[in-house]
N, C-alpha and C. Protein backbone atom coordinates (compact mmCIF):
# COMPACT_ATOMS: atom_id res chain seq x y z
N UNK A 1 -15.16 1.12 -7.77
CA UNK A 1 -14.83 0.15 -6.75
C UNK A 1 -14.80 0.83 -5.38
N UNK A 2 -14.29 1.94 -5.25
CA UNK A 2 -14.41 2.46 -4.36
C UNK A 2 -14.99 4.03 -4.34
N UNK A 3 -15.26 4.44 -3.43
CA UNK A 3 -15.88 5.86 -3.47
C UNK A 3 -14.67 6.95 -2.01
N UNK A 4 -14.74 8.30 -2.61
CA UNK A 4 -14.52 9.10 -1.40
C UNK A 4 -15.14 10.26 -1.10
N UNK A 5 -15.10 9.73 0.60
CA UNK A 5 -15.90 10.93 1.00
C UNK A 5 -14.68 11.96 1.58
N UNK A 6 -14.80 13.20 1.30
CA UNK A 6 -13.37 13.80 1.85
C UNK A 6 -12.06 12.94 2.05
N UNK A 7 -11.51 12.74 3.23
CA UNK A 7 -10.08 12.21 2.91
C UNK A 7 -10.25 10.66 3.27
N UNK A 8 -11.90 10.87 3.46
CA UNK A 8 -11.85 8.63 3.36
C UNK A 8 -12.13 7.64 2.17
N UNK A 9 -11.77 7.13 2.67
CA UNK A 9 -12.19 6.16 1.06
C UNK A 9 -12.95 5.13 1.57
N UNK A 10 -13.77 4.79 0.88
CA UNK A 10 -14.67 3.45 1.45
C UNK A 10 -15.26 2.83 0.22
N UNK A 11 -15.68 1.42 0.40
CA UNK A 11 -16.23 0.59 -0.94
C UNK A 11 -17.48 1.26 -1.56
N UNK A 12 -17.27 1.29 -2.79
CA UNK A 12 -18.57 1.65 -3.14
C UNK A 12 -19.79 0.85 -2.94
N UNK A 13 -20.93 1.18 -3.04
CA UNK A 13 -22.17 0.36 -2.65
C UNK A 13 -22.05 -0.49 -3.77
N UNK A 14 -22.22 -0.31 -4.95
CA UNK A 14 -22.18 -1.59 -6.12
C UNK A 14 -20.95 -2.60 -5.60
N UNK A 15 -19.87 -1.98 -5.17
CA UNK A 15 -18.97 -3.29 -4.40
C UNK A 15 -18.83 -4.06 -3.71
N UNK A 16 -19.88 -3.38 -2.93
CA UNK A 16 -20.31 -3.97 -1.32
C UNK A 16 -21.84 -5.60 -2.34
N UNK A 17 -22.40 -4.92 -2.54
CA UNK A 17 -23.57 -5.73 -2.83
C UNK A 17 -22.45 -6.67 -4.14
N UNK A 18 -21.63 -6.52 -4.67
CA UNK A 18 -21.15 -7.45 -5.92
C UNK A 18 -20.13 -8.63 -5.08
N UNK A 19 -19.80 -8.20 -3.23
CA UNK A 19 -19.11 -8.89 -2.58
C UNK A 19 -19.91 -9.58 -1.99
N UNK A 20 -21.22 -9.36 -1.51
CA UNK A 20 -22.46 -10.42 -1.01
C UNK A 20 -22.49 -11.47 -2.26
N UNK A 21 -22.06 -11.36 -2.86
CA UNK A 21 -22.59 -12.16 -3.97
C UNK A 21 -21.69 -13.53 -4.44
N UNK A 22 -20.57 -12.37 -4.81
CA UNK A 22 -19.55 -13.29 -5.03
C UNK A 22 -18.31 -13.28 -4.40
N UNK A 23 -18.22 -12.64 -2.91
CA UNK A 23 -16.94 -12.62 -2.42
C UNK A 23 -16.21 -14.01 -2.04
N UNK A 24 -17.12 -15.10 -2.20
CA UNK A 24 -16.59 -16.47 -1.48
C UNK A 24 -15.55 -17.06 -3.10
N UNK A 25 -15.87 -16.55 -4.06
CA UNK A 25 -15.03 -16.94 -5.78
C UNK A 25 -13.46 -16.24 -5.51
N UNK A 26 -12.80 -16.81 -5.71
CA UNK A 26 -11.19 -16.25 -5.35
C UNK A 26 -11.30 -15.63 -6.69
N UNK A 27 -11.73 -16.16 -7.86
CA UNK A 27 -11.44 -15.04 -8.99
C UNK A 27 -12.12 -13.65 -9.02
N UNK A 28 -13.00 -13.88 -8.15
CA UNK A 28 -13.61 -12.07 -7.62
C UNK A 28 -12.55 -11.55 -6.74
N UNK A 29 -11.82 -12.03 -6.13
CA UNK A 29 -11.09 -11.75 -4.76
C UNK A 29 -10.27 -11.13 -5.21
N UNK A 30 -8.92 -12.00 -6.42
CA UNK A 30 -8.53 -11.99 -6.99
C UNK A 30 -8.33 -10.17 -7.81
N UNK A 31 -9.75 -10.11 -8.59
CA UNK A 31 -10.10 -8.86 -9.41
C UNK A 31 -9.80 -7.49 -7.92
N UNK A 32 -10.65 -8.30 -7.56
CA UNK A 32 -10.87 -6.76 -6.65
C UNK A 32 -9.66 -6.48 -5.48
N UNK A 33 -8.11 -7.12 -5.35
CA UNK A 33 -7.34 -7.01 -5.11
C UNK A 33 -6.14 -6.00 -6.03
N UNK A 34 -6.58 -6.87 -7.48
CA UNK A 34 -5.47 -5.89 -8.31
C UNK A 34 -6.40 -4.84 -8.64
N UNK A 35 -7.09 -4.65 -8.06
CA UNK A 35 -7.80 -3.28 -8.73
C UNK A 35 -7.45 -2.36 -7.72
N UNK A 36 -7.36 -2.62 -6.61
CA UNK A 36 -7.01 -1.61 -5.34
C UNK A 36 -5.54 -1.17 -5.87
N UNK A 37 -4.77 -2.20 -5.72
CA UNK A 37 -3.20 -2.16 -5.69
C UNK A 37 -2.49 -1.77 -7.06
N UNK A 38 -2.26 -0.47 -6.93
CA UNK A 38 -1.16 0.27 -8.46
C UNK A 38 -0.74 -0.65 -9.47
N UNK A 39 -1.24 -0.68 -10.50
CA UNK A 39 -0.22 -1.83 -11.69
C UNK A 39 1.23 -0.80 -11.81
N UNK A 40 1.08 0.27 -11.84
CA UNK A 40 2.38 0.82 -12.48
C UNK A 40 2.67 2.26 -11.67
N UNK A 41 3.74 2.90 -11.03
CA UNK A 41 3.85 3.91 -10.23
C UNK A 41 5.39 4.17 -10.93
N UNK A 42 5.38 5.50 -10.02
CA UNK A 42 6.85 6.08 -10.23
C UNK A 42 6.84 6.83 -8.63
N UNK A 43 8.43 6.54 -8.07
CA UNK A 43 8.02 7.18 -7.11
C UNK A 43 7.57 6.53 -5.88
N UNK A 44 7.38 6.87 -4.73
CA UNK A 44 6.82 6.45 -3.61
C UNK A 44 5.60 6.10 -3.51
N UNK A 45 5.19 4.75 -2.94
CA UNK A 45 3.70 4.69 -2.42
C UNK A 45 3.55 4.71 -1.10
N UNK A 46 4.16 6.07 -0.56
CA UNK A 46 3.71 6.05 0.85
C UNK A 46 2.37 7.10 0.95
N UNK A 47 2.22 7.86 -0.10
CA UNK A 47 1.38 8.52 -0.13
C UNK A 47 -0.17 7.92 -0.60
N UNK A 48 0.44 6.48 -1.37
CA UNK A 48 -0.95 6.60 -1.90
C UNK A 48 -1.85 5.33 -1.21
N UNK A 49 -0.73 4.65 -0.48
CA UNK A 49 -1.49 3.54 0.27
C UNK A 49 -2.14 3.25 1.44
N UNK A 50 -1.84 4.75 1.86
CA UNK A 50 -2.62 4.71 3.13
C UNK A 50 -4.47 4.87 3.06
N UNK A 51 -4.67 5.57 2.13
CA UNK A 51 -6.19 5.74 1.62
C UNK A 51 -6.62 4.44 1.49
N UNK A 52 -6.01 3.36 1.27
CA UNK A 52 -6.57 2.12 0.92
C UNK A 52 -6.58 1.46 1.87
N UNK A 53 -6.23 1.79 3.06
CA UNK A 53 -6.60 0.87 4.61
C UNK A 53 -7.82 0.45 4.56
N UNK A 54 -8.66 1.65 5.44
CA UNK A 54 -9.51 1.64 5.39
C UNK A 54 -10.52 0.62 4.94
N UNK A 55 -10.76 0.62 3.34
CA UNK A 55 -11.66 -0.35 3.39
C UNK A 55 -11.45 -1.44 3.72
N UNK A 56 -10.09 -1.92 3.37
CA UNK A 56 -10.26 -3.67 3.84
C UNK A 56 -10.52 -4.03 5.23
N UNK A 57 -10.13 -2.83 6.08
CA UNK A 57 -10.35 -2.75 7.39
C UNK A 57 -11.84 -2.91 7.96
N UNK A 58 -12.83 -2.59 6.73
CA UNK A 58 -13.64 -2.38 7.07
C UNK A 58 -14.63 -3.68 6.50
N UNK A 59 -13.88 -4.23 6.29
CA UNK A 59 -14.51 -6.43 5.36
C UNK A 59 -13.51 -7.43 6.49
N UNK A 60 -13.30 -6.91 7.93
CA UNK A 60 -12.18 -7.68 8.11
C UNK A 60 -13.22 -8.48 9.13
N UNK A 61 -14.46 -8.13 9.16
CA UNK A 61 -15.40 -8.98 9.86
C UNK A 61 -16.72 -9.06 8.91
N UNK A 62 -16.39 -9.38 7.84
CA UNK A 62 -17.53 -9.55 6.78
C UNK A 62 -16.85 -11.17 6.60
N UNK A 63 -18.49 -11.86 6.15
CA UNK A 63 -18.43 -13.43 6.87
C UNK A 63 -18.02 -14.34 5.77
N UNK A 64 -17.57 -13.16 4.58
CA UNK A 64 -17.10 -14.54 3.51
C UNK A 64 -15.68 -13.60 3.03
N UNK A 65 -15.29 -12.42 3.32
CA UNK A 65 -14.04 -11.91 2.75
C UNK A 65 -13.27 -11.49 4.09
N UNK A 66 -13.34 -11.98 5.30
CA UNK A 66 -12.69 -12.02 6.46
C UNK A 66 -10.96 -12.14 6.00
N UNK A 67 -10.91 -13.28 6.06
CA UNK A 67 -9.54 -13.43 5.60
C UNK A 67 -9.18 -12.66 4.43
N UNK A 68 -9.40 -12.92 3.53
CA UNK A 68 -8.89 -12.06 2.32
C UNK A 68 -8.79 -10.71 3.14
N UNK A 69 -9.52 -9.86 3.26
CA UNK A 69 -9.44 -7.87 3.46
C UNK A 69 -8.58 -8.31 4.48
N UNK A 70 -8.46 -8.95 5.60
CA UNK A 70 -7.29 -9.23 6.99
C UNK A 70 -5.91 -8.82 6.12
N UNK A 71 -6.27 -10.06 5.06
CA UNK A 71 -4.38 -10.51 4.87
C UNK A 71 -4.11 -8.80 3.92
N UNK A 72 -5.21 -8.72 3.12
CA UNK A 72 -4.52 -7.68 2.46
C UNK A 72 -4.47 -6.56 3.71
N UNK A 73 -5.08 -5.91 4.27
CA UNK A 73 -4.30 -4.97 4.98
C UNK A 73 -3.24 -5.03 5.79
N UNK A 74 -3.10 -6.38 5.97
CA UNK A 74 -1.88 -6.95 6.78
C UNK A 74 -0.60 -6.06 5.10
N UNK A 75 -0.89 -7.00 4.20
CA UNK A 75 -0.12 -6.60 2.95
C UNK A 75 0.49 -4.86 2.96
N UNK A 76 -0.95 -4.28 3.05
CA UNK A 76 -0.63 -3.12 2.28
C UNK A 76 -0.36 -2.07 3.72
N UNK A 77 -0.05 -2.67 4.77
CA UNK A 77 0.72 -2.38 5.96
C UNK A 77 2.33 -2.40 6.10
N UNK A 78 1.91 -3.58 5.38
CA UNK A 78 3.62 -3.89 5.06
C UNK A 78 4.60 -3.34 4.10
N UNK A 79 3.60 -2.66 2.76
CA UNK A 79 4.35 -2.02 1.71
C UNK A 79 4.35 -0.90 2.82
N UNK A 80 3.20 -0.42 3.48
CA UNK A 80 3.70 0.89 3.99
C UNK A 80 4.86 1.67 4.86
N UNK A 81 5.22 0.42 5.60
CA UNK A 81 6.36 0.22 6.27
C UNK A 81 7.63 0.31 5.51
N UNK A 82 7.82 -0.56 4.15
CA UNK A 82 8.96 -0.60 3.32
C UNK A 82 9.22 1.26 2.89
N UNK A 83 7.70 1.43 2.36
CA UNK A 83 8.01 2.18 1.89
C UNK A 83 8.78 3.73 2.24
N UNK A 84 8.03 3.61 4.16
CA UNK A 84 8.35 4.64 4.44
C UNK A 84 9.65 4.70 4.42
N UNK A 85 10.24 3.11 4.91
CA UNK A 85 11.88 2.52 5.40
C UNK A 85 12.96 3.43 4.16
N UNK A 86 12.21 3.07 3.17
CA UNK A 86 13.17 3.85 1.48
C UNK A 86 13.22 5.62 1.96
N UNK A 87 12.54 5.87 2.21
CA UNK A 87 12.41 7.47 2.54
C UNK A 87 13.81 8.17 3.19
């Protein structure tokens, strides 16, 4: 789903072309939301959520997942904030 180059992370190309396709289906949206975001941790996610900016940052002017990548980095802005707040 995603690829890294040194300390960036960015969508992989099969993700990019599987979001031309079907990014307008909320049940794709859906998938490729809980796939970013930890099912199960221990511990802090201040470390691990910042790597995941990036891409949505980078669909936040792509013409069918605009909103979606917006709200989630809006989201995973907001865990980052909590999380640091627990620290």
């Amino acid at each position: 789903m995603l690829r890294q180059d040194g300390e960036s992370w960015h969508w992989h190309p099969a993700t990019e072309k599987l979001a031309d396709l079907y990014g307008k289906f909320k049940p794709f949206r859906a998938a490729l939301r809980a796939g970013i975001l930890p099912s199960s941790y221990s511990g802090s996610l201040e470390d691990h959520l910042p790597r995941f900016l990036e891409p949505p940052a980078a669909w936040a002017t792509h013409p069918m997942l605009d909103s979606w990548a917006t709200s989630l980095l809006s989201d995973l802005k907001g865990w980052l904030v909590d999380e640091t707040r627990r620290r």
